[in-house]
ModelCIF file with pLDDT and N, C-alpha, C, O atoms, coordinates in Angstrom:
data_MODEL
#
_entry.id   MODEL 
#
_entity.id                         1 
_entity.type                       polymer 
_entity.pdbx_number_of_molecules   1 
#
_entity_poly.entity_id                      1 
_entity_poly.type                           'polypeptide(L)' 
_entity_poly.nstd_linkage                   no 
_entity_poly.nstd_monomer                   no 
_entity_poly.pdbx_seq_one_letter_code       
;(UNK)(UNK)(UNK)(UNK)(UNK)(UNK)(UNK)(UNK)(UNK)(UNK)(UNK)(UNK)(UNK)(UNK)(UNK)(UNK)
(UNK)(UNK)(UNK)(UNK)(UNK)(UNK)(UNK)(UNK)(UNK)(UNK)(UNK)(UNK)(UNK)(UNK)(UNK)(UNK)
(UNK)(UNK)(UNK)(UNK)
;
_entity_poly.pdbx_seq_one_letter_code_can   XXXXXXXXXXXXXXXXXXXXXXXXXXXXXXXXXXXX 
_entity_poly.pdbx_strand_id                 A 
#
loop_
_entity_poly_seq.entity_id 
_entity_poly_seq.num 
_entity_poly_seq.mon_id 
_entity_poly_seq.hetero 
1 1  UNK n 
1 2  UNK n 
1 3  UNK n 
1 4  UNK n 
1 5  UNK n 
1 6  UNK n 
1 7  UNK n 
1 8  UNK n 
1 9  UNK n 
1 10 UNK n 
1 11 UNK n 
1 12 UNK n 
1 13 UNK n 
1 14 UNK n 
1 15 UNK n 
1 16 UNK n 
1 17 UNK n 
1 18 UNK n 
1 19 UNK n 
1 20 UNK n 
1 21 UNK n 
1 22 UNK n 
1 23 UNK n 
1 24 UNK n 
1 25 UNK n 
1 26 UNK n 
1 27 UNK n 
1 28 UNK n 
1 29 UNK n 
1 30 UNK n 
1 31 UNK n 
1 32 UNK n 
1 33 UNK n 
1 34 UNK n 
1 35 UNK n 
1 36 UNK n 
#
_struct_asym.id          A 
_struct_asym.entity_id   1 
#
loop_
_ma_qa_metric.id 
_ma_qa_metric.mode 
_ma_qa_metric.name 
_ma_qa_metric.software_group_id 
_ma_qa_metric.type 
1 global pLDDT . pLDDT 
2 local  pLDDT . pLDDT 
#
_ma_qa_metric_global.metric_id      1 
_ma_qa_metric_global.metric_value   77.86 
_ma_qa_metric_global.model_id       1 
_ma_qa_metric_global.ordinal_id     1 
#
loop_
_ma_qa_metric_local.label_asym_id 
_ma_qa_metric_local.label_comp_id 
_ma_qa_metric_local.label_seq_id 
_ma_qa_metric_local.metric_id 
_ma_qa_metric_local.metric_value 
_ma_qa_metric_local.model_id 
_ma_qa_metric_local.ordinal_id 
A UNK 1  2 29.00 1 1  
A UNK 2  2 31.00 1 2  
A UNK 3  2 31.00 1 3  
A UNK 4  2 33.00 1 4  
A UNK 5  2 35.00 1 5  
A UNK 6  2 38.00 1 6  
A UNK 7  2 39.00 1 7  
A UNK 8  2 43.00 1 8  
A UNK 9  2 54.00 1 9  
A UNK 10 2 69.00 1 10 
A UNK 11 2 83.00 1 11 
A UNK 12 2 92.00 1 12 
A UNK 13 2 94.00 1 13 
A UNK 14 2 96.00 1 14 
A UNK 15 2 96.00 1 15 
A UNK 16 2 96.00 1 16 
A UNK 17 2 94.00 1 17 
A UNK 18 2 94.00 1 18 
A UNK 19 2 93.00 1 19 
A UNK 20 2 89.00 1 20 
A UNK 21 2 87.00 1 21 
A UNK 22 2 85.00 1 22 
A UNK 23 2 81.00 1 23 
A UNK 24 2 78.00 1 24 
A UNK 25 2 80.00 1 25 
A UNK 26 2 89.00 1 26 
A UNK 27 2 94.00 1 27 
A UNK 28 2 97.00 1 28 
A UNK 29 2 97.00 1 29 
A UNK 30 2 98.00 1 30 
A UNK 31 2 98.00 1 31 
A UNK 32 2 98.00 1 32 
A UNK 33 2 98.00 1 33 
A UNK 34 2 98.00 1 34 
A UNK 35 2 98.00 1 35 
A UNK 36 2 98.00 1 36 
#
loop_
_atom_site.group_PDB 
_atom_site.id 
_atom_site.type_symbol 
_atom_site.label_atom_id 
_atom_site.label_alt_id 
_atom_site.label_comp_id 
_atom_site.label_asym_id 
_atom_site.label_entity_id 
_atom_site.label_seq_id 
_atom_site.pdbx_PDB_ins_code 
_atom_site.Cartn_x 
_atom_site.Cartn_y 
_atom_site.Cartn_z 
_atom_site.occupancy 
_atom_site.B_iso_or_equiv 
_atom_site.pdbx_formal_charge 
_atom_site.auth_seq_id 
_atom_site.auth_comp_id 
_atom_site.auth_asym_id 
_atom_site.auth_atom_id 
_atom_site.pdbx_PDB_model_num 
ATOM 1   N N  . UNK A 1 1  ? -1.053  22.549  -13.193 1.00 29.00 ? 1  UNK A N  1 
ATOM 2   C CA . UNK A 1 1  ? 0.198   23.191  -12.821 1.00 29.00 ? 1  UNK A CA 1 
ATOM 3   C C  . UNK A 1 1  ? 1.138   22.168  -12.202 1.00 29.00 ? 1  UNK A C  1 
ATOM 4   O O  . UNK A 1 1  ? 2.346   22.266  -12.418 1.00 29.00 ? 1  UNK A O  1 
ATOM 5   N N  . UNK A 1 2  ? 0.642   21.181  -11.435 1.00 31.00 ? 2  UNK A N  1 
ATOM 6   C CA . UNK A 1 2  ? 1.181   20.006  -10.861 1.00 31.00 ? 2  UNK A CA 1 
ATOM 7   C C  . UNK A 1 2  ? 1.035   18.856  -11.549 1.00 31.00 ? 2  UNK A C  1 
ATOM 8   O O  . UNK A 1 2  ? -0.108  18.423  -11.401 1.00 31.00 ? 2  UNK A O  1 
ATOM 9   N N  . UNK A 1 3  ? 1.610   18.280  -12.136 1.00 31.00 ? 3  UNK A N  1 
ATOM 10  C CA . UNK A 1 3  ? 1.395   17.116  -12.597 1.00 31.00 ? 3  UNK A CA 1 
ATOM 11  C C  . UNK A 1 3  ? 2.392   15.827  -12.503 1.00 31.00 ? 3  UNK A C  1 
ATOM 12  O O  . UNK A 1 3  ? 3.564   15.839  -12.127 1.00 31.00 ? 3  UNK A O  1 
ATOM 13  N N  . UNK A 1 4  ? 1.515   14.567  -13.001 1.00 33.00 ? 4  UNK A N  1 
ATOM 14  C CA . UNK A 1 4  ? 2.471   13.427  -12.519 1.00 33.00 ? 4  UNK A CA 1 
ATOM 15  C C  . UNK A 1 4  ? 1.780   12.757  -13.411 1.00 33.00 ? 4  UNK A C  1 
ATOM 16  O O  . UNK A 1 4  ? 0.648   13.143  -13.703 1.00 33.00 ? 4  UNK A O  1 
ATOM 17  N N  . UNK A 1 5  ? 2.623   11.063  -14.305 1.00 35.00 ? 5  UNK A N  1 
ATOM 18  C CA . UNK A 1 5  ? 2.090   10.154  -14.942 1.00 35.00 ? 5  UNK A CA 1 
ATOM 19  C C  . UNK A 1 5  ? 0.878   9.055   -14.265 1.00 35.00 ? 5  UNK A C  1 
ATOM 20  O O  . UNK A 1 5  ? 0.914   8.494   -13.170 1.00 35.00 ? 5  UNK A O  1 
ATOM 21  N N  . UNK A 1 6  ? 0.263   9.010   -14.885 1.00 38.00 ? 6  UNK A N  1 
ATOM 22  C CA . UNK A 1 6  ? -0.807  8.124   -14.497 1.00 38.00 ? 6  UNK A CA 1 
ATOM 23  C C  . UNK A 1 6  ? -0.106  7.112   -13.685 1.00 38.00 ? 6  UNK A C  1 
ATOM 24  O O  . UNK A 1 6  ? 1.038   6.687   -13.846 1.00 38.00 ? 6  UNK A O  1 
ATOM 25  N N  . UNK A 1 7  ? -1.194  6.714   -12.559 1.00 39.00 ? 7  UNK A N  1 
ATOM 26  C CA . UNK A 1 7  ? -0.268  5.440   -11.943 1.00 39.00 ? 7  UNK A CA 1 
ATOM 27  C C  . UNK A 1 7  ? -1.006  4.141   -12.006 1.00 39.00 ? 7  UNK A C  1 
ATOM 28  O O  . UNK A 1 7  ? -2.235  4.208   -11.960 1.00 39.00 ? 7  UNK A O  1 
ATOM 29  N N  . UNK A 1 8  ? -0.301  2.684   -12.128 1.00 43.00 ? 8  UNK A N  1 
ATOM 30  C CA . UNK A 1 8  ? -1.178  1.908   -12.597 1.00 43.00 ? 8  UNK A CA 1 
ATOM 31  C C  . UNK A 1 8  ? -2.191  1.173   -11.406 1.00 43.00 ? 8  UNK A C  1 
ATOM 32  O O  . UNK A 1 8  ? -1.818  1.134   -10.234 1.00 43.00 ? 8  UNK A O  1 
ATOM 33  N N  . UNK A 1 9  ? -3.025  0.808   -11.681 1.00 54.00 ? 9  UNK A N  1 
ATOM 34  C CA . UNK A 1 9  ? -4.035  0.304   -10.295 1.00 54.00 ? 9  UNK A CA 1 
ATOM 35  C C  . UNK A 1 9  ? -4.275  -0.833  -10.479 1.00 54.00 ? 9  UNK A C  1 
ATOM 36  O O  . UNK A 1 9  ? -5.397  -1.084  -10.919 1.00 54.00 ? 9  UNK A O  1 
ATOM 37  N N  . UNK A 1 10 ? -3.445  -1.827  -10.253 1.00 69.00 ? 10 UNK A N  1 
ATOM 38  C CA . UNK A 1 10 ? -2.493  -3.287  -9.895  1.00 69.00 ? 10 UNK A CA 1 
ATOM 39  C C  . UNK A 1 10 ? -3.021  -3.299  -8.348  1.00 69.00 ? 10 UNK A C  1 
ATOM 40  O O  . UNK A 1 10 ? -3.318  -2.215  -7.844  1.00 69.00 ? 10 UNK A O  1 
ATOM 41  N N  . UNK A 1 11 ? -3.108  -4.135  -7.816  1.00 83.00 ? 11 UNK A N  1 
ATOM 42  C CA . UNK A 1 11 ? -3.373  -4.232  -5.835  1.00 83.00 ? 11 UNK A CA 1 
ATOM 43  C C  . UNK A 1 11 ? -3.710  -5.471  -6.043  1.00 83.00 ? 11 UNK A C  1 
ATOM 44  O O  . UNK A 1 11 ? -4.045  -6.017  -7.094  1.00 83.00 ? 11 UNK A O  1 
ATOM 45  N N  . UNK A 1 12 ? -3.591  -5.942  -4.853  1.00 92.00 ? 12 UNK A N  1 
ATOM 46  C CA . UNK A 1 12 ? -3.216  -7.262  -4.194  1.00 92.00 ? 12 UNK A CA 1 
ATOM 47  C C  . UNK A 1 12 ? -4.963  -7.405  -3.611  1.00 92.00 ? 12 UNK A C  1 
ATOM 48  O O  . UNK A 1 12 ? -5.700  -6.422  -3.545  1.00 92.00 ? 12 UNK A O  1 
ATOM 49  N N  . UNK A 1 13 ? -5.501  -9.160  -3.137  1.00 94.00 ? 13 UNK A N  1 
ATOM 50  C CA . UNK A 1 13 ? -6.510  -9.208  -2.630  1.00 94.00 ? 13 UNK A CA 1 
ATOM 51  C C  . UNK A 1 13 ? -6.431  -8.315  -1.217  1.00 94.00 ? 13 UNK A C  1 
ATOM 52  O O  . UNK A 1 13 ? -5.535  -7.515  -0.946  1.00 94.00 ? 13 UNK A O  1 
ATOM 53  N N  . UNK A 1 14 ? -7.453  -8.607  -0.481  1.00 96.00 ? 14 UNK A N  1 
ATOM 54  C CA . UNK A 1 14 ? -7.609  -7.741  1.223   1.00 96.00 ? 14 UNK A CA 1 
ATOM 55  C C  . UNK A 1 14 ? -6.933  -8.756  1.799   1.00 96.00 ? 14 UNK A C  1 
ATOM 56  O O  . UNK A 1 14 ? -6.844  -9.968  1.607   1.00 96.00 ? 14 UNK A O  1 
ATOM 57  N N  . UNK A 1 15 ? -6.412  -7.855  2.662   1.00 96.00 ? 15 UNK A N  1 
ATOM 58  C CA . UNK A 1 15 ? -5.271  -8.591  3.441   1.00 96.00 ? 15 UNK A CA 1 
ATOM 59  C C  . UNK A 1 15 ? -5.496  -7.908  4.637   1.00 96.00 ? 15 UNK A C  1 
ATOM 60  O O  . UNK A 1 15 ? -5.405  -6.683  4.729   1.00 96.00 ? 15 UNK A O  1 
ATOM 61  N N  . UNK A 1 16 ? -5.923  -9.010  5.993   1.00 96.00 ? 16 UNK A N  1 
ATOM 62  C CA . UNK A 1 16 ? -6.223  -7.344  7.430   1.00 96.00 ? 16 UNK A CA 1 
ATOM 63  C C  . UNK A 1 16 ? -4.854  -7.862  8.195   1.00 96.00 ? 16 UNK A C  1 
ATOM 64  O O  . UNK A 1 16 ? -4.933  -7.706  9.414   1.00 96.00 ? 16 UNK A O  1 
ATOM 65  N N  . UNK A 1 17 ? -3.975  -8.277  7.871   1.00 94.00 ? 17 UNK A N  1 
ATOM 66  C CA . UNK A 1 17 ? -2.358  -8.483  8.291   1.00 94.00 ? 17 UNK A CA 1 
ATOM 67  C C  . UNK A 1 17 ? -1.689  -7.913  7.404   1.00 94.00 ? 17 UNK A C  1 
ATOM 68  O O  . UNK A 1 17 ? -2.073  -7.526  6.300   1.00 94.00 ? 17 UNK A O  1 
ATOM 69  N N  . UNK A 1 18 ? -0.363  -7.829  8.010   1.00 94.00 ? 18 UNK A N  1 
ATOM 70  C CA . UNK A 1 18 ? 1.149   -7.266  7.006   1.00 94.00 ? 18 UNK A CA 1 
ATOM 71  C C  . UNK A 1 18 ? 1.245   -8.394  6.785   1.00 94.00 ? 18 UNK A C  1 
ATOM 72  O O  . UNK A 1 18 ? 1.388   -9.197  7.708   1.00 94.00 ? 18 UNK A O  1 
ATOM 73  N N  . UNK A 1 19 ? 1.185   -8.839  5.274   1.00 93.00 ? 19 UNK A N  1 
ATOM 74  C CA . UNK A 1 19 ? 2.343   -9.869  4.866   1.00 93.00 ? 19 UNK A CA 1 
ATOM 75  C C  . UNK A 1 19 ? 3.864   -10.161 5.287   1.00 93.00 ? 19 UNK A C  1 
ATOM 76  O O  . UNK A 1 19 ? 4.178   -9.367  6.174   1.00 93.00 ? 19 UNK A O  1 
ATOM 77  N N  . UNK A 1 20 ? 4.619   -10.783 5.050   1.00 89.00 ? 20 UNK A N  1 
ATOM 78  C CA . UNK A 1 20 ? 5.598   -10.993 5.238   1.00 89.00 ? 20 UNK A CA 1 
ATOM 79  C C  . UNK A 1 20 ? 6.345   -9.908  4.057   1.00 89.00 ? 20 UNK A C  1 
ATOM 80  O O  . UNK A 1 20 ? 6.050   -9.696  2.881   1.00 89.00 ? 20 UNK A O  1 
ATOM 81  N N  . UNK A 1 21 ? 7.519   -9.298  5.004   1.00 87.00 ? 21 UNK A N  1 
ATOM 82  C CA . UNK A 1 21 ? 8.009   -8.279  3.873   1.00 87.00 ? 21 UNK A CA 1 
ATOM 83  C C  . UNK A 1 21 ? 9.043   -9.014  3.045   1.00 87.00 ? 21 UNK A C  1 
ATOM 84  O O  . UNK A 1 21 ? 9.529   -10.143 3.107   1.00 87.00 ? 21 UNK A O  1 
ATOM 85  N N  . UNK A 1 22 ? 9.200   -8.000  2.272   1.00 85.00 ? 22 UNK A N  1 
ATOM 86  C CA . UNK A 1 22 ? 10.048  -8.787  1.147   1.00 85.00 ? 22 UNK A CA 1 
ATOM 87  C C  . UNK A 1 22 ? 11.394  -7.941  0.968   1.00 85.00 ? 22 UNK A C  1 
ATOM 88  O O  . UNK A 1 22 ? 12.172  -8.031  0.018   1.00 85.00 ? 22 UNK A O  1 
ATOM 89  N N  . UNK A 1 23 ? 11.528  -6.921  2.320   1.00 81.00 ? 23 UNK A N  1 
ATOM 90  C CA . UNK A 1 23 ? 13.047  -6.451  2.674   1.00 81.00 ? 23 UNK A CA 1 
ATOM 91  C C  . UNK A 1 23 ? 13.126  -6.130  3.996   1.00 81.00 ? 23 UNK A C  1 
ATOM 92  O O  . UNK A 1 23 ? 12.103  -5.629  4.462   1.00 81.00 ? 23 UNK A O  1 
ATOM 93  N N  . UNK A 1 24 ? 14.129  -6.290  4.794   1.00 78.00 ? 24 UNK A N  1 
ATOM 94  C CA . UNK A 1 24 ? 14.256  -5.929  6.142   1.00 78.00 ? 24 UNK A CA 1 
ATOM 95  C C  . UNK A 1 24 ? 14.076  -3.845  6.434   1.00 78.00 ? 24 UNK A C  1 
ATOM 96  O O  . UNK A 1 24 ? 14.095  -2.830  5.738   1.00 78.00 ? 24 UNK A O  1 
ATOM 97  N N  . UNK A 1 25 ? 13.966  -4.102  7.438   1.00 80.00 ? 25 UNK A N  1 
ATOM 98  C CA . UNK A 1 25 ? 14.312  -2.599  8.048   1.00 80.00 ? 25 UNK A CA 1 
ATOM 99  C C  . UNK A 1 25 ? 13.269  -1.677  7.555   1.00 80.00 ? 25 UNK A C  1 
ATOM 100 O O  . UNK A 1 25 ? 12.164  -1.896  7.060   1.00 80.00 ? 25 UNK A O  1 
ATOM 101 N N  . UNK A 1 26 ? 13.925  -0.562  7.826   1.00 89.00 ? 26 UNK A N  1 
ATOM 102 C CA . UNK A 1 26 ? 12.459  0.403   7.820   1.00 89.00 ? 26 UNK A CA 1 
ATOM 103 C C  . UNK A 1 26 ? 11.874  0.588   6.550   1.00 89.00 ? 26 UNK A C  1 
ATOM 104 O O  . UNK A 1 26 ? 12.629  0.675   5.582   1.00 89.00 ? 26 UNK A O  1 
ATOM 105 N N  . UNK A 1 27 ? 10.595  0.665   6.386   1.00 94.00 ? 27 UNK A N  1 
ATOM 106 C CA . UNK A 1 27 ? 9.628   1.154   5.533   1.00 94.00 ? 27 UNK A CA 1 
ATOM 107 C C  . UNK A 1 27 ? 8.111   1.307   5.424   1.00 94.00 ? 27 UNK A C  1 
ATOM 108 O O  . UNK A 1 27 ? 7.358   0.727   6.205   1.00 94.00 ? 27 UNK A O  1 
ATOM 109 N N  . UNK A 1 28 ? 7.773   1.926   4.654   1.00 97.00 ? 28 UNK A N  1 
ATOM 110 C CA . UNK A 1 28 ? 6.100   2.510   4.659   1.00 97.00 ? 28 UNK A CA 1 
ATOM 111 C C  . UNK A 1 28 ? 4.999   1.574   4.675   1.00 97.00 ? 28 UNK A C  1 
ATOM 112 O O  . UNK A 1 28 ? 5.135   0.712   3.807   1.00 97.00 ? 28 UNK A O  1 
ATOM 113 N N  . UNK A 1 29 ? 4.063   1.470   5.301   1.00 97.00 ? 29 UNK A N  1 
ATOM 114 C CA . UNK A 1 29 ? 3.111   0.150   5.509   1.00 97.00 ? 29 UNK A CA 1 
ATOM 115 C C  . UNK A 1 29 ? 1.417   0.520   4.775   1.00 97.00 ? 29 UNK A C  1 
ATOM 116 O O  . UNK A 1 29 ? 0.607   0.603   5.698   1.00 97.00 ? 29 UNK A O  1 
ATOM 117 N N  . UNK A 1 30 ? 1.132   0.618   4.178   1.00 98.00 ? 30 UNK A N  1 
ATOM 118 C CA . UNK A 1 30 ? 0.021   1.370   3.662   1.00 98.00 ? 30 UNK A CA 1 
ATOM 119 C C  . UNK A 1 30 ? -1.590  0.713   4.187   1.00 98.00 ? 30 UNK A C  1 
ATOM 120 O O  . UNK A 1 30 ? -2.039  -0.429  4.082   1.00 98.00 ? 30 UNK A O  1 
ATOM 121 N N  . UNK A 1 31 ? -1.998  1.563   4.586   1.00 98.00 ? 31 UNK A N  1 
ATOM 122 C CA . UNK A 1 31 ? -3.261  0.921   5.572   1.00 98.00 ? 31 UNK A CA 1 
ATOM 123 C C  . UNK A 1 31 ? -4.275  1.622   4.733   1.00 98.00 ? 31 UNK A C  1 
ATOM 124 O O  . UNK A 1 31 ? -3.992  2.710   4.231   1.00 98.00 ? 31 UNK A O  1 
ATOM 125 N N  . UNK A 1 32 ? -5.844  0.872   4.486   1.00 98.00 ? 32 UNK A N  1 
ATOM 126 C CA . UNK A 1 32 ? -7.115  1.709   4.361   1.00 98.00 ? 32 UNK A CA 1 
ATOM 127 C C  . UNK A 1 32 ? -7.801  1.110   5.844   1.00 98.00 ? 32 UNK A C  1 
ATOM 128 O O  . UNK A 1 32 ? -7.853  0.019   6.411   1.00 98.00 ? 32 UNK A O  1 
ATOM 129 N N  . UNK A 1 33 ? -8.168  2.158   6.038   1.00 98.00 ? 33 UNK A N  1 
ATOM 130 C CA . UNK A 1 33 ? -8.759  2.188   7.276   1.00 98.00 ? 33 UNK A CA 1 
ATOM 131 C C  . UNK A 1 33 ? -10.178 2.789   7.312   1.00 98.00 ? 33 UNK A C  1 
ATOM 132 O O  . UNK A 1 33 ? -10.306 3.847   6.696   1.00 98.00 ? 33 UNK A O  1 
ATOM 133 N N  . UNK A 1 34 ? -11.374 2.241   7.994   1.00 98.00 ? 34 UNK A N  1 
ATOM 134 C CA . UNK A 1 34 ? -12.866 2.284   8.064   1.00 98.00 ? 34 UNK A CA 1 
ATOM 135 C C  . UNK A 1 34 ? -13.209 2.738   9.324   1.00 98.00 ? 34 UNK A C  1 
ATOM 136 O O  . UNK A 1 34 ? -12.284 2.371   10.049  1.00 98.00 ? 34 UNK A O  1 
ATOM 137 N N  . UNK A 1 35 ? -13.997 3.311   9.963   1.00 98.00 ? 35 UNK A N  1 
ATOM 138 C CA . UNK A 1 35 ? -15.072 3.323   11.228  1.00 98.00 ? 35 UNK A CA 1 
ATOM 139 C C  . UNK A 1 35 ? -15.624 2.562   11.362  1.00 98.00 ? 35 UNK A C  1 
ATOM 140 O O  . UNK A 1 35 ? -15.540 1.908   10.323  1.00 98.00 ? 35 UNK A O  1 
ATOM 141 N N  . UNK A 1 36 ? -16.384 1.984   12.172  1.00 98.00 ? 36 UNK A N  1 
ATOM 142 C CA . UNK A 1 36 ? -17.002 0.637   12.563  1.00 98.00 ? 36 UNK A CA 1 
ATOM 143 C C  . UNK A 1 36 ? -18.440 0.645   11.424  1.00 98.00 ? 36 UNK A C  1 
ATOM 144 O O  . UNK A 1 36 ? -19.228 -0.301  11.418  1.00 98.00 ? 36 UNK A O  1 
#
C-alpha cells in the first residue's frame, strides 16, 4: 500500500567521527549506534 523505489546500498568505510562536511549549516548526521 506504501511504497518507494529501491534504494541503492553504496556506504562509505566505518568512520567513529563526522567527516568534514561538504556544506555548511544545518543538517542530518546519521549514526549506527551499539551497546557495549
Amino acid at each position: 500500500v506504501v511504497s518507494s523505489s529501491a534504494a541503492t546500498t553504496a556506504a562509505l568505510p566505518r568512520a567513529t567521527a563526522d567527516r568534514p562536511d561538504e556544506r555548511p549549516g544545518a543538517q542530518i548526521h546519521v549514526l549506527y549506534v551499539l551497546p557495549s
